[in-house]
C-alpha atoms as a PDB file:
ATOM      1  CA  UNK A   1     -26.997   9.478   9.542  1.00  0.00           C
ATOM      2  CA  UNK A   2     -27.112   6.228  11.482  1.00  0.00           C
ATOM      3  CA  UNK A   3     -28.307   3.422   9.039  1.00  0.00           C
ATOM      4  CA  UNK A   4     -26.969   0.020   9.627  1.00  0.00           C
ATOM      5  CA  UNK A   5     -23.954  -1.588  11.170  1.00  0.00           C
ATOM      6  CA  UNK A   6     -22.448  -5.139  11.143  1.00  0.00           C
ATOM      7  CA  UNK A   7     -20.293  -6.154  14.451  1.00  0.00           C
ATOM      8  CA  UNK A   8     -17.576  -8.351  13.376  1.00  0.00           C
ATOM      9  CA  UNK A   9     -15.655 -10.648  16.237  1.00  0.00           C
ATOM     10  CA  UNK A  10     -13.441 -13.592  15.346  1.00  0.00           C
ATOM     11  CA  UNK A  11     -13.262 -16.238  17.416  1.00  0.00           C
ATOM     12  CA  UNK A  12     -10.918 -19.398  17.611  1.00  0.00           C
ATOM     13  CA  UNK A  13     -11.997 -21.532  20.920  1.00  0.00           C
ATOM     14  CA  UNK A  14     -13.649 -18.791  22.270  1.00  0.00           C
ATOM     15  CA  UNK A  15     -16.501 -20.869  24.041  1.00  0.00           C
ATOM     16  CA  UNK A  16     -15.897 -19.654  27.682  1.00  0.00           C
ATOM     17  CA  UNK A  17     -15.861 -15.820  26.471  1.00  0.00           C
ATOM     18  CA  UNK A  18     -18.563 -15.615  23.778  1.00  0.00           C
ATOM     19  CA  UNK A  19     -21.699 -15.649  26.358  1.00  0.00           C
ATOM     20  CA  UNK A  20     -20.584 -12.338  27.970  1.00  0.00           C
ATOM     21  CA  UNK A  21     -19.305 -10.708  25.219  1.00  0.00           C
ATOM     22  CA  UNK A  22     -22.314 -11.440  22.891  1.00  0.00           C
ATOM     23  CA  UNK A  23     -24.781 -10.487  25.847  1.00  0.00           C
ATOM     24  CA  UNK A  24     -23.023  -7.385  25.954  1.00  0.00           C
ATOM     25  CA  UNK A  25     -23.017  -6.542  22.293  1.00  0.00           C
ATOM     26  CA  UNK A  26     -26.117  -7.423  22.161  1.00  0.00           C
ATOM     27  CA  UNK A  27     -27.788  -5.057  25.097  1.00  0.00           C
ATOM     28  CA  UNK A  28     -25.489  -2.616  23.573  1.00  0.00           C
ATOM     29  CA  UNK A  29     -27.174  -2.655  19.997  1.00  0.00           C
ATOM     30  CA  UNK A  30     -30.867  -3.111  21.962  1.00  0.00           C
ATOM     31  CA  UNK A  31     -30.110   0.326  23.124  1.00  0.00           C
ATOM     32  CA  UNK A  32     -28.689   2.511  19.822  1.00  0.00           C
ATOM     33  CA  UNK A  33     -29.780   4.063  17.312  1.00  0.00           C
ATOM     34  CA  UNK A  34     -29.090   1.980  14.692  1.00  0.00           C
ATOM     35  CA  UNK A  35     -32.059   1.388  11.807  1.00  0.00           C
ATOM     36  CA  UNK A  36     -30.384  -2.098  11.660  1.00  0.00           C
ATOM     37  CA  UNK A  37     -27.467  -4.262  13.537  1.00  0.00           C
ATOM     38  CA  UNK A  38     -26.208  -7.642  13.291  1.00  0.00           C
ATOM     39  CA  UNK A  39     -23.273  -9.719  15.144  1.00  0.00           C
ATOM     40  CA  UNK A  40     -21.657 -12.149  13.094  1.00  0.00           C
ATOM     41  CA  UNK A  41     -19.107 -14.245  14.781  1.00  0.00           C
ATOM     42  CA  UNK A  42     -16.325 -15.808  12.460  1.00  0.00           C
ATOM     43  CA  UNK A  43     -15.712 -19.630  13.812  1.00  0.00           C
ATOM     44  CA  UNK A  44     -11.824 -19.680  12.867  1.00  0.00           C
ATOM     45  CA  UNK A  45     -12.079 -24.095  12.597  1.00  0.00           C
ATOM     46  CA  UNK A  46     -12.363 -23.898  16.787  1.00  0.00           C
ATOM     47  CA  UNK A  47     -11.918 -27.028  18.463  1.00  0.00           C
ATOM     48  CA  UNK A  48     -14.578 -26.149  20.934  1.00  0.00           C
ATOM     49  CA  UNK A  49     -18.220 -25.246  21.245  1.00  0.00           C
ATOM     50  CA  UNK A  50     -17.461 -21.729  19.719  1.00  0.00           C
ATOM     51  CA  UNK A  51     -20.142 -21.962  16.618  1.00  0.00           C
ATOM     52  CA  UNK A  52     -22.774 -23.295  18.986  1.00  0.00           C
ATOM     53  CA  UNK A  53     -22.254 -20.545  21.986  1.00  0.00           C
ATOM     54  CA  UNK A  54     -22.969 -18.044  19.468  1.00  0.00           C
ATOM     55  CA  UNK A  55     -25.518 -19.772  17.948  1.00  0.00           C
ATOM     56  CA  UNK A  56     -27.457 -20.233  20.475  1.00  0.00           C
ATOM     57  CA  UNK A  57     -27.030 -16.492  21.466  1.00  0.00           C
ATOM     58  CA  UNK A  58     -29.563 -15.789  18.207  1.00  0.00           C
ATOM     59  CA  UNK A  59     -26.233 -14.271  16.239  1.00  0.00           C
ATOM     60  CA  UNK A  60     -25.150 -14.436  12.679  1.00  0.00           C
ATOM     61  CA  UNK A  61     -22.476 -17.708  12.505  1.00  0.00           C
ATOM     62  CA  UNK A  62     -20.015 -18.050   9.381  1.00  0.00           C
ATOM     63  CA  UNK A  63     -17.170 -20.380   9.354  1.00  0.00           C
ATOM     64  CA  UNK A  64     -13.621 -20.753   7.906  1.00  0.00           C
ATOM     65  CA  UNK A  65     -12.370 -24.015   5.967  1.00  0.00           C
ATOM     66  CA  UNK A  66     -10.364 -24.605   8.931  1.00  0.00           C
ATOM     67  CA  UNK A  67      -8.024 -22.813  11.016  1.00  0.00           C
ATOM     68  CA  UNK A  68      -6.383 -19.706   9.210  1.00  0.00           C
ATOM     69  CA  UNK A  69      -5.920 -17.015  11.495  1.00  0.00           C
ATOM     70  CA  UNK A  70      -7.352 -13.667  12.616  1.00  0.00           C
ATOM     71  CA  UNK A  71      -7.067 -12.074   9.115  1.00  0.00           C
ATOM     72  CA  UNK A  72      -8.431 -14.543   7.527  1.00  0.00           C
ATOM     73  CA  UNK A  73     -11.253 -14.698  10.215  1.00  0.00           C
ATOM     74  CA  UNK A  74     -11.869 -10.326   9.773  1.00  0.00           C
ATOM     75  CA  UNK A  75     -11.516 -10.777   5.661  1.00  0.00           C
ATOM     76  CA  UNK A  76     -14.267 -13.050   5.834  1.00  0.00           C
ATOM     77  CA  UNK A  77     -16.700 -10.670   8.231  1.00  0.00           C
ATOM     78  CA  UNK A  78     -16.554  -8.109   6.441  1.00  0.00           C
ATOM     79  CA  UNK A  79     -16.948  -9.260   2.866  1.00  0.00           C
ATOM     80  CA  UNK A  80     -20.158 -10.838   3.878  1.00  0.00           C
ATOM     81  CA  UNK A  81     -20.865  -7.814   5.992  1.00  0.00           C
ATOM     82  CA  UNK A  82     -24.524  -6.327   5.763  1.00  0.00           C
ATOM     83  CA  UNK A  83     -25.037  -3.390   7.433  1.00  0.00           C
ATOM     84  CA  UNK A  84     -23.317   0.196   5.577  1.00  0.00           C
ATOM     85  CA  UNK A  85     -21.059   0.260   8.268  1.00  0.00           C
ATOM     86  CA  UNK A  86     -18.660  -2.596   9.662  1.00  0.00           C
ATOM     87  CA  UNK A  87     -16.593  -3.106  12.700  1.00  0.00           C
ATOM     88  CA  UNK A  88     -14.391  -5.440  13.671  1.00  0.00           C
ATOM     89  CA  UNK A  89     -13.823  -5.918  17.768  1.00  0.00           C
ATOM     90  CA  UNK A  90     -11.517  -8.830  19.877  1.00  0.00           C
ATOM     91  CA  UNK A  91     -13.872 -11.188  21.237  1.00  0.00           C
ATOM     92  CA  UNK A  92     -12.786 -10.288  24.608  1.00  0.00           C
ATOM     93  CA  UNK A  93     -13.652  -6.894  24.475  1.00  0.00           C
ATOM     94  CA  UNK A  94     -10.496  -5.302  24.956  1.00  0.00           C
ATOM     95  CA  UNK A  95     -11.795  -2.197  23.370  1.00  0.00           C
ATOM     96  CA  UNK A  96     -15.255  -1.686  25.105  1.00  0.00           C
ATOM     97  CA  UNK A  97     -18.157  -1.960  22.592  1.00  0.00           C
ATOM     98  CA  UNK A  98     -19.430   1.773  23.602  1.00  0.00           C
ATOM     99  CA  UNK A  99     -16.449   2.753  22.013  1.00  0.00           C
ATOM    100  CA  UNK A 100     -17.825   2.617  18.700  1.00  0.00           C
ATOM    101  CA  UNK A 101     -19.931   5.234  19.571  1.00  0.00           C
ATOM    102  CA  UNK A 102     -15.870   7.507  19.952  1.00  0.00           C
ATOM    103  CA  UNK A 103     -15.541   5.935  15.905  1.00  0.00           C
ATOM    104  CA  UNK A 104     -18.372   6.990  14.495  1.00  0.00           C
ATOM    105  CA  UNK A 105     -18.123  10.467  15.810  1.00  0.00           C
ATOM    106  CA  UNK A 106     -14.747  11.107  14.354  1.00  0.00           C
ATOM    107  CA  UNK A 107     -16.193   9.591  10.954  1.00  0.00           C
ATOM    108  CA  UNK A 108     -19.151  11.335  11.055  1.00  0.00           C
ATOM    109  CA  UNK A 109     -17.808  14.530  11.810  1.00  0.00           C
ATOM    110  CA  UNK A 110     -15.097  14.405   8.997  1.00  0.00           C
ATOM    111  CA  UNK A 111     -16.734  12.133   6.402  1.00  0.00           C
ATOM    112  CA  UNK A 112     -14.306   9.552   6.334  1.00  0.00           C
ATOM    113  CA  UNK A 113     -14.953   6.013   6.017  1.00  0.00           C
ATOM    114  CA  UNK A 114     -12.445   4.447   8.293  1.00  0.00           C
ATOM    115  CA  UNK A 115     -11.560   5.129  11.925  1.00  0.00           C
ATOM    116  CA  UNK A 116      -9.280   3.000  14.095  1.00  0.00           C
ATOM    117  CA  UNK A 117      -9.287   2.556  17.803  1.00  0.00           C
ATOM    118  CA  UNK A 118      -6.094   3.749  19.007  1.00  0.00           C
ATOM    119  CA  UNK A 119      -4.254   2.932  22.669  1.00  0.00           C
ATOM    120  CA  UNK A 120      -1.171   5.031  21.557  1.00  0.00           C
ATOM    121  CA  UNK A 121      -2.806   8.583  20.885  1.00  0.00           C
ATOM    122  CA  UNK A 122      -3.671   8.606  25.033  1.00  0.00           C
ATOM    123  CA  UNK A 123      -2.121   6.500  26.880  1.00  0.00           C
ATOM    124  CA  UNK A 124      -4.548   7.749  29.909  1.00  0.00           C
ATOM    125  CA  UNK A 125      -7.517   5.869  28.832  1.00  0.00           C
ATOM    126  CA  UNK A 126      -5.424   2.427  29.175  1.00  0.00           C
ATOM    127  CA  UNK A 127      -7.244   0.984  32.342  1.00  0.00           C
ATOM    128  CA  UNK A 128      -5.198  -2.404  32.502  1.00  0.00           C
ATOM    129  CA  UNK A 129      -1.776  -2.168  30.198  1.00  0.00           C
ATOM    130  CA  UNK A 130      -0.265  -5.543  28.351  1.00  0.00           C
ATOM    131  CA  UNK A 131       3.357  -6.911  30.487  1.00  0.00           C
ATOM    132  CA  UNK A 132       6.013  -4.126  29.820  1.00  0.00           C
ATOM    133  CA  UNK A 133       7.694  -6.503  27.573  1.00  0.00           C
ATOM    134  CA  UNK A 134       4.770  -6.766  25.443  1.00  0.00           C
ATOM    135  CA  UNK A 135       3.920  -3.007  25.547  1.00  0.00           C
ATOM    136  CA  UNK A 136       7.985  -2.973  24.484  1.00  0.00           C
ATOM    137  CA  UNK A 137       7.521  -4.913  21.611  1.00  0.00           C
ATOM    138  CA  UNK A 138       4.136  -3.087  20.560  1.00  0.00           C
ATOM    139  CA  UNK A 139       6.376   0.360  20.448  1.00  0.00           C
ATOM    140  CA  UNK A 140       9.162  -1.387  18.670  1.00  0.00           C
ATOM    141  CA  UNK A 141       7.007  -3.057  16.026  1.00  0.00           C
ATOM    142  CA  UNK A 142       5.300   0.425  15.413  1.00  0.00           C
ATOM    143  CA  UNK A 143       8.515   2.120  14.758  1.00  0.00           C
ATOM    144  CA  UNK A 144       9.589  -0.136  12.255  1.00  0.00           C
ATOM    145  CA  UNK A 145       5.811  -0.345  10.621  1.00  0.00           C
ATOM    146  CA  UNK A 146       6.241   3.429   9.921  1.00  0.00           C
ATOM    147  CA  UNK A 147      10.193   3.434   8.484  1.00  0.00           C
ATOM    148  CA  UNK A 148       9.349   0.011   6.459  1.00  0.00           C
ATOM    149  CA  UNK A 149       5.673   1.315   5.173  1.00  0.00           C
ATOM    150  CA  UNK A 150       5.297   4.917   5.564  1.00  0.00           C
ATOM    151  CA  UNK A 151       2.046   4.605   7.149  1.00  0.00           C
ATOM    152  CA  UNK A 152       1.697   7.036  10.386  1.00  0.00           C
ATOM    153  CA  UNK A 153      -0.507   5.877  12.720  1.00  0.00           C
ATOM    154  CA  UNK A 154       0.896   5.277  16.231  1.00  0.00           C
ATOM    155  CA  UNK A 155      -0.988   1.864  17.114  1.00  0.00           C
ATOM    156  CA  UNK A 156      -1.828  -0.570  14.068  1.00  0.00           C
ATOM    157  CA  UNK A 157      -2.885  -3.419  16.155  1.00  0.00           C
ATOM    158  CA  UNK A 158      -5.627  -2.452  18.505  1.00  0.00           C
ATOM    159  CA  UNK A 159      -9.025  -4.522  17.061  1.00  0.00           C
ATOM    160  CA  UNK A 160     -11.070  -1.978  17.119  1.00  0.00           C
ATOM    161  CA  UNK A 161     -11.267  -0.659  13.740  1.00  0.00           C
ATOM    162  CA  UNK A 162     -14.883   0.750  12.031  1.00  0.00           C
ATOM    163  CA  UNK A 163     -15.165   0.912   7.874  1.00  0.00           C
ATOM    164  CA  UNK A 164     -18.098   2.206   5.399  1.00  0.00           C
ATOM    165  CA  UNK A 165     -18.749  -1.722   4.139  1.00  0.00           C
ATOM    166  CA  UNK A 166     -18.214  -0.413   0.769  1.00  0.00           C
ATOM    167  CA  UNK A 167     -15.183   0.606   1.454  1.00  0.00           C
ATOM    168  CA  UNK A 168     -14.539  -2.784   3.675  1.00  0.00           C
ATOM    169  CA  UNK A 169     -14.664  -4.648   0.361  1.00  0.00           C
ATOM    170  CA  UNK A 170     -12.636  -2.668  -2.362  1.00  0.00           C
ATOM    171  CA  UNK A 171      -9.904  -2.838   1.232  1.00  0.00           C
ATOM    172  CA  UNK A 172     -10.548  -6.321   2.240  1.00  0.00           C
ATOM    173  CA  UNK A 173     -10.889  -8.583  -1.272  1.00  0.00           C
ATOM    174  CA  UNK A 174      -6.893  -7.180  -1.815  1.00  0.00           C
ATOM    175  CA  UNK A 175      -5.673  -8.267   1.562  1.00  0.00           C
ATOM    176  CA  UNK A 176      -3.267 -11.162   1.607  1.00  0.00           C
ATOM    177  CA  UNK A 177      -2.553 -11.888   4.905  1.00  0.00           C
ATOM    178  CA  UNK A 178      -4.087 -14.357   7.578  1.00  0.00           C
ATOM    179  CA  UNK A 179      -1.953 -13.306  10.021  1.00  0.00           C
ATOM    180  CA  UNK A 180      -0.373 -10.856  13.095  1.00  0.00           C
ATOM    181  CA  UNK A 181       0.167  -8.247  10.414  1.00  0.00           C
ATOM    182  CA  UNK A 182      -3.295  -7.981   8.378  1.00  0.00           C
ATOM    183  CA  UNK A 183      -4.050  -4.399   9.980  1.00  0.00           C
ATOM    184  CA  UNK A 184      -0.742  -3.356   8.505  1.00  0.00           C
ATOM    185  CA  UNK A 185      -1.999  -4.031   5.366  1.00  0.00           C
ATOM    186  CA  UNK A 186      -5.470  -3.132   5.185  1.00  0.00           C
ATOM    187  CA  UNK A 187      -4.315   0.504   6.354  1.00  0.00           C
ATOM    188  CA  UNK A 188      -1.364   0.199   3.826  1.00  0.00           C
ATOM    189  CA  UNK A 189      -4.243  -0.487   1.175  1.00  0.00           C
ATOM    190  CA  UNK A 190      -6.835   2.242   2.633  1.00  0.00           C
ATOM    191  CA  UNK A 191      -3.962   4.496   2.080  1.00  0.00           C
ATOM    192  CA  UNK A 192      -3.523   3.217  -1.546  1.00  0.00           C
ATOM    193  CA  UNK A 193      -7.115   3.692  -2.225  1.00  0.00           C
ATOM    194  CA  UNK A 194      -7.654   6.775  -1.258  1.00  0.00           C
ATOM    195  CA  UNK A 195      -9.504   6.242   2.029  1.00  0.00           C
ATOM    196  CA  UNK A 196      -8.487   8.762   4.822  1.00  0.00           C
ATOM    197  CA  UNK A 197      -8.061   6.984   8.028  1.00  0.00           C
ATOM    198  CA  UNK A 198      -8.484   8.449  11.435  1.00  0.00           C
ATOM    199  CA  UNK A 199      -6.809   7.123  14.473  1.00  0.00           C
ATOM    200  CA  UNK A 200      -9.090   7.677  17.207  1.00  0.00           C
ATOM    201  CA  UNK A 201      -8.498   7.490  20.898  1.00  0.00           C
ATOM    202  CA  UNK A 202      -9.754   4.924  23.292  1.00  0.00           C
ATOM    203  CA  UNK A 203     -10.760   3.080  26.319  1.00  0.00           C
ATOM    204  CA  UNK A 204      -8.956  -0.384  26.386  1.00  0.00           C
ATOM    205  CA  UNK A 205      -8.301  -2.997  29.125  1.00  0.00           C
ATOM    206  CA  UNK A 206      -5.781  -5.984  28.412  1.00  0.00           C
ATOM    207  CA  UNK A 207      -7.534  -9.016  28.775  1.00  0.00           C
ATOM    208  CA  UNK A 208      -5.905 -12.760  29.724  1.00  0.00           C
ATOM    209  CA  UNK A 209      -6.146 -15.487  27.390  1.00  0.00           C
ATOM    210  CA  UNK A 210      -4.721 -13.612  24.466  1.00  0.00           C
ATOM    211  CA  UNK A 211      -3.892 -16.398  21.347  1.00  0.00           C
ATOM    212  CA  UNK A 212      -0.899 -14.254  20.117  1.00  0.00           C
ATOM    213  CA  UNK A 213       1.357 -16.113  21.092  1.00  0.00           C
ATOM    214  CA  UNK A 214       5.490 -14.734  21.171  1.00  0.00           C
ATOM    215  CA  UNK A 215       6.221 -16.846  18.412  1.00  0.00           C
ATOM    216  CA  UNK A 216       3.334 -15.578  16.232  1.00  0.00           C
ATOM    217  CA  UNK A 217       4.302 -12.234  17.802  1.00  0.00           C
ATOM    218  CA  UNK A 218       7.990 -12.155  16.134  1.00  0.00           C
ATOM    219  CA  UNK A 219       6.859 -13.626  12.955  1.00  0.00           C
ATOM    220  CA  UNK A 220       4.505 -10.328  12.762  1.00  0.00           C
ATOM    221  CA  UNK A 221       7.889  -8.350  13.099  1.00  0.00           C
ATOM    222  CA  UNK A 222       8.115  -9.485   9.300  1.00  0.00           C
ATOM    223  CA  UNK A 223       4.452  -8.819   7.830  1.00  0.00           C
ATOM    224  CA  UNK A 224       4.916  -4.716   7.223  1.00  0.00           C
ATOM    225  CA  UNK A 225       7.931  -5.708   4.930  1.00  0.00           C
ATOM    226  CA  UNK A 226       5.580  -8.105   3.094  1.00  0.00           C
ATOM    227  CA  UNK A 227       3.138  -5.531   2.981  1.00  0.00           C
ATOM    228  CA  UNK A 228       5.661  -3.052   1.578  1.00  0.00           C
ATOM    229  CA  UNK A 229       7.092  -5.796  -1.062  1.00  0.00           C
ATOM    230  CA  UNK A 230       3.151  -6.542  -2.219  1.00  0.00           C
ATOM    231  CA  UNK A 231       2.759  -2.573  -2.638  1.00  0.00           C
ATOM    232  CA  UNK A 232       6.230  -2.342  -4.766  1.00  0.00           C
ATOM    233  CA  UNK A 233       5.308  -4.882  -6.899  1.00  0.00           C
ATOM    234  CA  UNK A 234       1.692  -3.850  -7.481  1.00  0.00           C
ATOM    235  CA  UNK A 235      -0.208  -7.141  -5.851  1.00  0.00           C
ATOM    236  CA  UNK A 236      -3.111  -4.355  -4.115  1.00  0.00           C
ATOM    237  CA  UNK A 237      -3.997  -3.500  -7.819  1.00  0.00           C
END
């Protein structure tokens, strides 16, 4: 049954998007089901107006000591999540918000408590695809996800992703990194949990602006052997 669900979106410098995107959300939740909703925007120590836009928009407004990343930024959301159900989207809205309705089908019609918003599983529903180089590097960062991790989902990095909040936290309070690679790990420790994960197809659009930089990029090529190392040597515990 539809109870409650909390609509995480970290932002860093995110002024110019945030008006759209939370209007959007926002007539989105006016018009679902939901008992109770909230938005709550993570300020990742912008330089901008980011805290205020959203503030202004009526929304719920936490922010970081500073700038720490996106992992940081989602760790944050959903440990002070309130709703029984938590998501966490791209402020630009990549993945369109009525896709959450394609998440919680697939949980509520298995019982799982995690779904993830997959480009990979049909390629079809990609309206506007990422440079072929980056697309490239997505398939080559996958492969090497699965052989260094064992995890065997086909697109790790699409944020769209939809947890039971109870769940969220036993997941999120383990997680270690800030960075490109934190959906590695969170799926890594799902996995270790016990949590079945289901990688769900869906409607995405690349967006400009992105703040993953190619630098930040090949430093992510690294994360899934962290994430293996931390599993080896029992830091999820």
């Amino acid at each position: 049954m539809r109870r409650s669900i909390s609509i995480i979106i970290p932002a860093f410098n995110e002024e110019k998007r945030l008006p759209a995107t939370l209007a959007t959300v926002l007539g989105y939740l006016a018009a679902s089901s939901w008992e109770f909703s909230e938005i709550v925007v993570v300020d990742d120590g912008s330089r901008d107006s980011t805290a205020a836009v959203a503030e202004a928009a009526g929304v719920r407004v936490l922010r970081n000591p500073g700038n720490h990343g996106k992992g940081y930024s989602v760790r944050h959301g959903m440990l002070e999540a309130r709703g029984e159900w938590a998501l966490f989207s791209d402020a630009d809205l990549s993945a369109p918000i009525e896709e959450l309705g394609a998440l919680w089908s697939a949980v509520e019609a298995a019982g799982a408590a995690c779904a993830i918003g997959s480009r990979a599983l049909d390629r079809s529903l990609v309206g506007v695809h990422q440079s072929a180089f980056r697309e490239g590097m997505g398939r080559v960062f996958n492969l090497l996800m699965r052989l260094e991790t064992g995890l065997p989902f086909r697109d790790t990095q699409c944020g769209f992703k939809l947890f039971q909040t109870e769940a969220a936290r036993r997941i999120f309070e383990r997680q270690r990194l800030d960075g490109f690679g934190f959906d590695v790990e969170v799926l890594y420790i799902a996995r270790r949990l016990g949590y079945p994960i289901l990688e769900v197809p869906i409607r995405w659009n690349d967006a400009p602006g992105t703040k993953v930089s190619m630098l930040l990029g090949a430093k992510g090529f690294l994360d899934p052997l962290k994430v293996r190392w931390n599993g080896v040597t029992g830091k999820y515990r």
